[in-house]
PDB file of N, CA and C in Angstrom:
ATOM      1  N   UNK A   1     -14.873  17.493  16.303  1.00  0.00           N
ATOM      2  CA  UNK A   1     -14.633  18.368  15.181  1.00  0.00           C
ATOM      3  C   UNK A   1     -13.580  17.734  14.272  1.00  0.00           C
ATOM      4  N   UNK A   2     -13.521  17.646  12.893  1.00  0.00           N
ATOM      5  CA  UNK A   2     -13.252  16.855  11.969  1.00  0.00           C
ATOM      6  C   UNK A   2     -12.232  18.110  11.446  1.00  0.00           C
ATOM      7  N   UNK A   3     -11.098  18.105  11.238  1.00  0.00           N
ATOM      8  CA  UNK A   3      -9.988  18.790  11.154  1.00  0.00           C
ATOM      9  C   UNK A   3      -9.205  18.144   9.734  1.00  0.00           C
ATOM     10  N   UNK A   4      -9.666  17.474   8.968  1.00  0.00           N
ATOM     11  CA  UNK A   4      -9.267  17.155   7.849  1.00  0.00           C
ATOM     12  C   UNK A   4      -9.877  17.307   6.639  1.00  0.00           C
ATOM     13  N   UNK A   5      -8.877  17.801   5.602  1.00  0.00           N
ATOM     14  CA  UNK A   5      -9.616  18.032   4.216  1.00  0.00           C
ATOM     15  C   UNK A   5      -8.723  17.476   2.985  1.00  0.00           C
ATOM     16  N   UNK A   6     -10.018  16.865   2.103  1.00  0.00           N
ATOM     17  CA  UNK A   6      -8.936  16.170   1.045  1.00  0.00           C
ATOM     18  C   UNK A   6      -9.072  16.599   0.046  1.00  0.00           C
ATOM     19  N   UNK A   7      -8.672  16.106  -1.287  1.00  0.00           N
ATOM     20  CA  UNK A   7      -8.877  16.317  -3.015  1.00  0.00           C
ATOM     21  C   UNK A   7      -8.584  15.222  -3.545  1.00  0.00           C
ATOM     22  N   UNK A   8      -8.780  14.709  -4.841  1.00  0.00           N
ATOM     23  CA  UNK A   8      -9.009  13.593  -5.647  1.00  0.00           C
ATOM     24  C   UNK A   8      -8.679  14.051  -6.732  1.00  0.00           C
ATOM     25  N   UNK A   9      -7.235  13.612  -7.939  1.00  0.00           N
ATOM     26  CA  UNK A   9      -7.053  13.516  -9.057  1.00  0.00           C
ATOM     27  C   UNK A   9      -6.305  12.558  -9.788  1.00  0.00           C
ATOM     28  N   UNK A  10      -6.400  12.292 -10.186  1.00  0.00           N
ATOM     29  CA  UNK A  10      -6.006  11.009 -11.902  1.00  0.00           C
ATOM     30  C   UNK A  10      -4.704  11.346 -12.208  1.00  0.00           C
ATOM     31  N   UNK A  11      -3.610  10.310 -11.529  1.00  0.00           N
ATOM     32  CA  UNK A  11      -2.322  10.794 -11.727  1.00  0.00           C
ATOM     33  C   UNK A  11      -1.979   9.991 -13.125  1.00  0.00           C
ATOM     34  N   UNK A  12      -0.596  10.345 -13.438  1.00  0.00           N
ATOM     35  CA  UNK A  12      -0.267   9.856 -14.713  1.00  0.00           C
ATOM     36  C   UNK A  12      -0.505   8.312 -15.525  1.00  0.00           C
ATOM     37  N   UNK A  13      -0.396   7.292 -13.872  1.00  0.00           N
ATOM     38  CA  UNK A  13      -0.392   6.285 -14.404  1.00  0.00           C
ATOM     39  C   UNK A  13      -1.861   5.596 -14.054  1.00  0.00           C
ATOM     40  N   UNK A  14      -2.710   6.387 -14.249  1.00  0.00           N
ATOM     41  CA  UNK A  14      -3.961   6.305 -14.106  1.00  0.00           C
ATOM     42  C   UNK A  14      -4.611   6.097 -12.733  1.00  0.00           C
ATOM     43  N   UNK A  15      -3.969   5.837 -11.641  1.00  0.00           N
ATOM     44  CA  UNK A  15      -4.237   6.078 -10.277  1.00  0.00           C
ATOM     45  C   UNK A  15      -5.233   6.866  -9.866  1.00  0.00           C
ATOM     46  N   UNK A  16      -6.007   6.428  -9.283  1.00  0.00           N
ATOM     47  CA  UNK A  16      -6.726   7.837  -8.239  1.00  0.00           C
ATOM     48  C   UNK A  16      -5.735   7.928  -6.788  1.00  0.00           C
ATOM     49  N   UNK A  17      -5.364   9.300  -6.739  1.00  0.00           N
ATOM     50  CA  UNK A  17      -4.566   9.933  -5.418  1.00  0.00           C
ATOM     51  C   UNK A  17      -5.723  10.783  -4.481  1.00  0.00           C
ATOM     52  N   UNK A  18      -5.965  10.394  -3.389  1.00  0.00           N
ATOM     53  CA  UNK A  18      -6.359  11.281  -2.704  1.00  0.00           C
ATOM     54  C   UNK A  18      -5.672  11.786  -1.736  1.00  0.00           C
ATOM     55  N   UNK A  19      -5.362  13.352  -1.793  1.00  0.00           N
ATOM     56  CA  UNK A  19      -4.650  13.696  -0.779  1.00  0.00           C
ATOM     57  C   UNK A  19      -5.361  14.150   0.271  1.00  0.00           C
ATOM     58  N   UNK A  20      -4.983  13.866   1.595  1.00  0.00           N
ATOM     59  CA  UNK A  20      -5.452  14.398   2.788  1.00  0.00           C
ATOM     60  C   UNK A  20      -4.724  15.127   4.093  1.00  0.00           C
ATOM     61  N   UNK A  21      -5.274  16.214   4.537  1.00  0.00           N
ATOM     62  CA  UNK A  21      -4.273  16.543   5.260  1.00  0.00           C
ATOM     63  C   UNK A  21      -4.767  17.127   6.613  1.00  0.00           C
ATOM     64  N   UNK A  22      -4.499  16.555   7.459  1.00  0.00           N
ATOM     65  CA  UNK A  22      -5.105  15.915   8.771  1.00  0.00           C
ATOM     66  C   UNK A  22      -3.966  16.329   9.857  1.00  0.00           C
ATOM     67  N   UNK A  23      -4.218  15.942  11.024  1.00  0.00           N
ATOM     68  CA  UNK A  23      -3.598  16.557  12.418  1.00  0.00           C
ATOM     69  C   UNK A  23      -3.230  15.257  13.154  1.00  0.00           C
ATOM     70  N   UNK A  24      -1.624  14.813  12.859  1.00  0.00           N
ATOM     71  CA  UNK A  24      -1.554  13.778  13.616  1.00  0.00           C
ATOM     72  C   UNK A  24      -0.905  14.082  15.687  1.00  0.00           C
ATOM     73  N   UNK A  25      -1.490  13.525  16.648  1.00  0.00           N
ATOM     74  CA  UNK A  25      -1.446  13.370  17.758  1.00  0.00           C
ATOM     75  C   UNK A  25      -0.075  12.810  18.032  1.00  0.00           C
ATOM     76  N   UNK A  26       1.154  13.326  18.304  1.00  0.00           N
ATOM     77  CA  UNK A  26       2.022  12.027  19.322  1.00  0.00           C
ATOM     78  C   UNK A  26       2.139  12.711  20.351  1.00  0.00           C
ATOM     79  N   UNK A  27       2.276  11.012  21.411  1.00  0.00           N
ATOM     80  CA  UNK A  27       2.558  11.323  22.947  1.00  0.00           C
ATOM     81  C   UNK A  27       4.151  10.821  22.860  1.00  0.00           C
ATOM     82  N   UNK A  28       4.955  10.497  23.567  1.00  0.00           N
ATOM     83  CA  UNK A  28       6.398  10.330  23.893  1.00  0.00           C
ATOM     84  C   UNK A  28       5.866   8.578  24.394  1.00  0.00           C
ATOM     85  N   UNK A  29       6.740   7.938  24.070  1.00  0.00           N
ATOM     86  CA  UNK A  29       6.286   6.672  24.545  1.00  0.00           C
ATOM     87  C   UNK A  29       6.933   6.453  26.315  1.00  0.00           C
ATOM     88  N   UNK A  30       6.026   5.827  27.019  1.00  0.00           N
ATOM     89  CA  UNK A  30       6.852   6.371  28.476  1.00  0.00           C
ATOM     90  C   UNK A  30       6.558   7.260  29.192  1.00  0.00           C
ATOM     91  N   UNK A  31       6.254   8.152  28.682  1.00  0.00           N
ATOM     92  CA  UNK A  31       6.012   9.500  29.299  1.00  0.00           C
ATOM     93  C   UNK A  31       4.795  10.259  29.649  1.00  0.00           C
ATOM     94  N   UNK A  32       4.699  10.696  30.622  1.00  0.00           N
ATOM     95  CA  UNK A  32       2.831  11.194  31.068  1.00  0.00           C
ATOM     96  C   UNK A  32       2.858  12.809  30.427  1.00  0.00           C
ATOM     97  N   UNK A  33       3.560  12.639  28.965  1.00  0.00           N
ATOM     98  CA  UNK A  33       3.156  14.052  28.919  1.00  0.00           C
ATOM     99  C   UNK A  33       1.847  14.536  28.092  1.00  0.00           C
ATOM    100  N   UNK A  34       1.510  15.614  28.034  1.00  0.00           N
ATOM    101  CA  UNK A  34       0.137  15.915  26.764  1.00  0.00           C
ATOM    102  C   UNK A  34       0.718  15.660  25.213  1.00  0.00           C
ATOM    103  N   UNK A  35      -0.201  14.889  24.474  1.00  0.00           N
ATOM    104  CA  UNK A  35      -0.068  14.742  22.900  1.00  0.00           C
ATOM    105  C   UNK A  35       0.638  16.109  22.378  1.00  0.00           C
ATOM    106  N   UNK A  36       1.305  16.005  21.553  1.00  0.00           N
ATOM    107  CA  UNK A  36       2.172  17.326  20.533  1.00  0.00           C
ATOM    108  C   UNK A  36       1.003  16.862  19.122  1.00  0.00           C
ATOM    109  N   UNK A  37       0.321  18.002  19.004  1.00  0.00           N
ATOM    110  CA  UNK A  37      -0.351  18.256  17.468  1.00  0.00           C
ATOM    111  C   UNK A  37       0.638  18.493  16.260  1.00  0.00           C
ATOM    112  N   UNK A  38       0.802  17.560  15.167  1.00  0.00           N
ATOM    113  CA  UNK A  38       1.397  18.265  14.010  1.00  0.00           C
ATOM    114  C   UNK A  38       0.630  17.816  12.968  1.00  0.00           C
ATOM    115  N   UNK A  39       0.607  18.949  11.937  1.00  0.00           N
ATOM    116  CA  UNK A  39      -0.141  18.748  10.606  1.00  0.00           C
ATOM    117  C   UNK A  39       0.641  17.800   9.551  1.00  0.00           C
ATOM    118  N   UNK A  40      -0.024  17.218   9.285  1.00  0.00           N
ATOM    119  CA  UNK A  40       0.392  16.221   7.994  1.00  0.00           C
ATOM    120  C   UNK A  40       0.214  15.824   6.883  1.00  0.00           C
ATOM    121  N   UNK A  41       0.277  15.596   6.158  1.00  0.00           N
ATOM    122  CA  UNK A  41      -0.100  15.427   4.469  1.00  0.00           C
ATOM    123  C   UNK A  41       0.079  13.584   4.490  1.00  0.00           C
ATOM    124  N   UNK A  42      -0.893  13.108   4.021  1.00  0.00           N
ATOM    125  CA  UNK A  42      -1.305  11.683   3.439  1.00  0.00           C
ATOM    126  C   UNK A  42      -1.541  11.592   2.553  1.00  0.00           C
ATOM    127  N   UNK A  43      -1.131  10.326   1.158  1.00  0.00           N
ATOM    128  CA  UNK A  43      -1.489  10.316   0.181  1.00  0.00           C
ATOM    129  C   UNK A  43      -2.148   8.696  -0.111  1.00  0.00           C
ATOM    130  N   UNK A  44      -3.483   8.767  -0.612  1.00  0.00           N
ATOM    131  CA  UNK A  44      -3.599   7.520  -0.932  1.00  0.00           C
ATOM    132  C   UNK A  44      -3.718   6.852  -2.599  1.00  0.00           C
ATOM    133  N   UNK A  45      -3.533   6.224  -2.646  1.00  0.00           N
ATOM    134  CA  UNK A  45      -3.352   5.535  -4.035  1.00  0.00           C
ATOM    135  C   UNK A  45      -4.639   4.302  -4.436  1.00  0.00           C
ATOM    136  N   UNK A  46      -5.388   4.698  -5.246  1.00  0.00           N
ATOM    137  CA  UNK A  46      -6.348   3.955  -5.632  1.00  0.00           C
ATOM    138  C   UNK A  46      -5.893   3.036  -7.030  1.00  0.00           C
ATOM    139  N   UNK A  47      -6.275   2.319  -7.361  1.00  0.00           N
ATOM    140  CA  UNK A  47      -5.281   1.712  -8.825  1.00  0.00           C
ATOM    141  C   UNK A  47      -6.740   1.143  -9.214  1.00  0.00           C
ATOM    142  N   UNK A  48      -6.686   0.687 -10.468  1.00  0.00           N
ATOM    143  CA  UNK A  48      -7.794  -0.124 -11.374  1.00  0.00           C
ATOM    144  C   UNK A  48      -7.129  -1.634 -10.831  1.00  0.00           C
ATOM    145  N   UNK A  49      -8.910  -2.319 -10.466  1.00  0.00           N
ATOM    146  CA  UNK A  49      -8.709  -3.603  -9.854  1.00  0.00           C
ATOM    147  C   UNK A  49      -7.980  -4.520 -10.926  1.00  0.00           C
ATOM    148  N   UNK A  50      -8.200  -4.281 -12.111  1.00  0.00           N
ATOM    149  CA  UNK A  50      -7.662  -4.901 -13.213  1.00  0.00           C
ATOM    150  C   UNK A  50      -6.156  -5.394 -13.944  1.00  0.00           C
ATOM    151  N   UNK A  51      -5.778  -3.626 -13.011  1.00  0.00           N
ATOM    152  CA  UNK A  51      -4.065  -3.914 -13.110  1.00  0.00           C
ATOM    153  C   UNK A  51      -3.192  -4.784 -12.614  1.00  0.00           C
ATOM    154  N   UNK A  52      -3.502  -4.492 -10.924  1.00  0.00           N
ATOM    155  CA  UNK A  52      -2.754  -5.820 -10.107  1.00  0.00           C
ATOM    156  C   UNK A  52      -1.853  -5.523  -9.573  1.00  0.00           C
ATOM    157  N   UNK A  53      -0.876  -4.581  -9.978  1.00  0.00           N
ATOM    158  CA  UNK A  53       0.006  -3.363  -9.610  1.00  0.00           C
ATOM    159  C   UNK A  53       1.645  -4.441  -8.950  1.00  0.00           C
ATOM    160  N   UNK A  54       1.901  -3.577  -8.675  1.00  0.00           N
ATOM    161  CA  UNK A  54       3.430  -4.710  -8.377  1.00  0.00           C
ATOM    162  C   UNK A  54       3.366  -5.374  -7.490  1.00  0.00           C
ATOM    163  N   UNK A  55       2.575  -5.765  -6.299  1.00  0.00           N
ATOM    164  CA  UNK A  55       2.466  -6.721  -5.595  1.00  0.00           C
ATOM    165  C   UNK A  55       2.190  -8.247  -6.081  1.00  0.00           C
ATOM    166  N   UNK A  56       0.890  -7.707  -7.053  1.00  0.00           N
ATOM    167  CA  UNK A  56       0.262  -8.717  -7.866  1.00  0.00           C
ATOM    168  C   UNK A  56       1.479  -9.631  -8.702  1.00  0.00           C
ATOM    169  N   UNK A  57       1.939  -8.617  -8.705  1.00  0.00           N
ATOM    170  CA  UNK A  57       3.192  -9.229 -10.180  1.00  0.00           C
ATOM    171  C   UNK A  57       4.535  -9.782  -9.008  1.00  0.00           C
ATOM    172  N   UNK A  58       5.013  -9.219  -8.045  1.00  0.00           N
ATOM    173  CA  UNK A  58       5.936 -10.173  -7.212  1.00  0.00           C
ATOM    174  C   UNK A  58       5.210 -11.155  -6.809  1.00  0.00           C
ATOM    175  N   UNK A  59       3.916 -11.667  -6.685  1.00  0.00           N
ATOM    176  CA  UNK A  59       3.180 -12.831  -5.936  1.00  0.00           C
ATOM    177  C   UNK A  59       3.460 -13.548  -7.689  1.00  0.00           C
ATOM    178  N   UNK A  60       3.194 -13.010  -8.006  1.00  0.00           N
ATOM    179  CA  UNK A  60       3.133 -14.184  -9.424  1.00  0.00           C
ATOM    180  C   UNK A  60       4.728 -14.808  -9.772  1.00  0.00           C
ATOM    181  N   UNK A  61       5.327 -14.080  -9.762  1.00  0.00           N
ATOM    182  CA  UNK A  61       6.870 -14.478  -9.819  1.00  0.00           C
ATOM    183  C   UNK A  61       6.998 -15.502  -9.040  1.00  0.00           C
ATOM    184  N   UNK A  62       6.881 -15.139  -7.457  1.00  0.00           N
ATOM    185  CA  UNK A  62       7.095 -16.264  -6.745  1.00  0.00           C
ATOM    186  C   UNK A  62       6.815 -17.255  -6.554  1.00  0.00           C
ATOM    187  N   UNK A  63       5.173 -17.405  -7.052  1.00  0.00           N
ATOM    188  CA  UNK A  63       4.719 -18.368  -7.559  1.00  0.00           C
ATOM    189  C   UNK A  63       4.913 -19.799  -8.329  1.00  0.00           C
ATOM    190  N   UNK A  64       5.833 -18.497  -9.770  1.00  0.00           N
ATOM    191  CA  UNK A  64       6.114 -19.327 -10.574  1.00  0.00           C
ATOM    192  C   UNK A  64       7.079 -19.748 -10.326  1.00  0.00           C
ATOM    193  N   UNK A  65       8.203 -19.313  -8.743  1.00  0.00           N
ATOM    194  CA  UNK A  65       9.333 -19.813  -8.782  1.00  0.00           C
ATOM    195  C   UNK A  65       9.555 -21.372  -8.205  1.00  0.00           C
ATOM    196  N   UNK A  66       8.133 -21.112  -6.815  1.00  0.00           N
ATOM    197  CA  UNK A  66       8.248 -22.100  -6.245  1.00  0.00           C
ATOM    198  C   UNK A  66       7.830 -23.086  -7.101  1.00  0.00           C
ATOM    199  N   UNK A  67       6.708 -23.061  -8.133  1.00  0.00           N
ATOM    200  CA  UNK A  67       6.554 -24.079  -8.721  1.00  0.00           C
ATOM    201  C   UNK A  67       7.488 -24.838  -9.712  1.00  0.00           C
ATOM    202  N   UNK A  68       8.297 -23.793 -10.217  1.00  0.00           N
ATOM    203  CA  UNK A  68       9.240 -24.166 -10.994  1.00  0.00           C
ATOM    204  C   UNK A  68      10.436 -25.051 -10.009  1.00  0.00           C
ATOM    205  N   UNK A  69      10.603 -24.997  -8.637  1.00  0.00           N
ATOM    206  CA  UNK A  69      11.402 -25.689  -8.230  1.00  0.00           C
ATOM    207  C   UNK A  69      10.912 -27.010  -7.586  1.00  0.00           C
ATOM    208  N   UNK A  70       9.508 -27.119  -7.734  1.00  0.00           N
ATOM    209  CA  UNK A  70       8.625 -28.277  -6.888  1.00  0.00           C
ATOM    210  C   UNK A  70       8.702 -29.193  -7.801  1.00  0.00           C
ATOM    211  N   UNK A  71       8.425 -28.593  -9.828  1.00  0.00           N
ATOM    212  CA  UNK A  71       8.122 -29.497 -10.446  1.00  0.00           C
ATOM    213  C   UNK A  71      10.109 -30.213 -10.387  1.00  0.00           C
ATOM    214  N   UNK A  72      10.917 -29.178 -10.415  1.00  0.00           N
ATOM    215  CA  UNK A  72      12.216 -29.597 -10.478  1.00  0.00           C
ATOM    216  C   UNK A  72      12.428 -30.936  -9.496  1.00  0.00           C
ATOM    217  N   UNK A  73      12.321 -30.605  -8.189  1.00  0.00           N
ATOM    218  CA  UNK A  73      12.777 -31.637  -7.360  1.00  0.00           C
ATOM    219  C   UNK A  73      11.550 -32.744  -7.628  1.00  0.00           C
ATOM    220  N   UNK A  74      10.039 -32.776  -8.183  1.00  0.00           N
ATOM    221  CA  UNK A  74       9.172 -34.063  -7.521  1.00  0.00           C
ATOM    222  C   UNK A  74       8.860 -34.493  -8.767  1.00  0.00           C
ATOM    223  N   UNK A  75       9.465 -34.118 -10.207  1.00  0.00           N
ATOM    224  CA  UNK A  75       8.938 -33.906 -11.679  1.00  0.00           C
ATOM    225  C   UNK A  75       7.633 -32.992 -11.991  1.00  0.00           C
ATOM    226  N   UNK A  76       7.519 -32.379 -13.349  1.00  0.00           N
ATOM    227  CA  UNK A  76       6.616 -32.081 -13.681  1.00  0.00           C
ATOM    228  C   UNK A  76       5.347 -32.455 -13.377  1.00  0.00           C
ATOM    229  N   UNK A  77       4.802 -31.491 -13.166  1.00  0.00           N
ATOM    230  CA  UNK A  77       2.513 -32.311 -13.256  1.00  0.00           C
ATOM    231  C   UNK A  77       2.041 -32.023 -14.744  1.00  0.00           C
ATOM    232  N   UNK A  78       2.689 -32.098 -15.415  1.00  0.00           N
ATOM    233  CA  UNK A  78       2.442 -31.488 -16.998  1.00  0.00           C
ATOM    234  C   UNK A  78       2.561 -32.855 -18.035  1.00  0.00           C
ATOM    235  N   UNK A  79       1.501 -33.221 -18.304  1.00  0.00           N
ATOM    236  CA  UNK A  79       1.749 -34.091 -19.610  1.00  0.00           C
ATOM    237  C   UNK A  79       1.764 -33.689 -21.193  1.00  0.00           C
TER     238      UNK A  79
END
């Protein structure tokens, strides 16, 4: 039996959010006792493949850092 229900809307910065809210299980680590049920709220974040979102943009930075220090120490590859 499937104990979760979600919704889908278009947040400000154009995102799709789906919220879901589901029944997470913990046991005690160690311990032989029965799982404790608690309800929970999840949110997921969909973005336009196009954007790239801030990961995209710290990979590019770093990118440009290492290259900027490769061309430093071995010279430019740029004629």
């Amino acid at each position: 039996m499937s104990t979760t229900k979600g919704t889908e809307e278009l947040n400000e910065q154009g995102a799709i959010e789906t919220k879901v809210e589901t029944t997470d299980y913990r046991s005690p680590a160690g311990e032989d006792r029965e799982p404790t049920k608690e309800k929970v709220g999840v949110v997921h974040l969909t973005r336009n493949k196009g954007s790239g979102g801030v990961l995209a943009s710290a990979a590019n930075a770093v990118s440009k850092t290492l290259q900027s220090g490769k061309d430093t120490v071995w010279g430019s590859s740029k004629k």
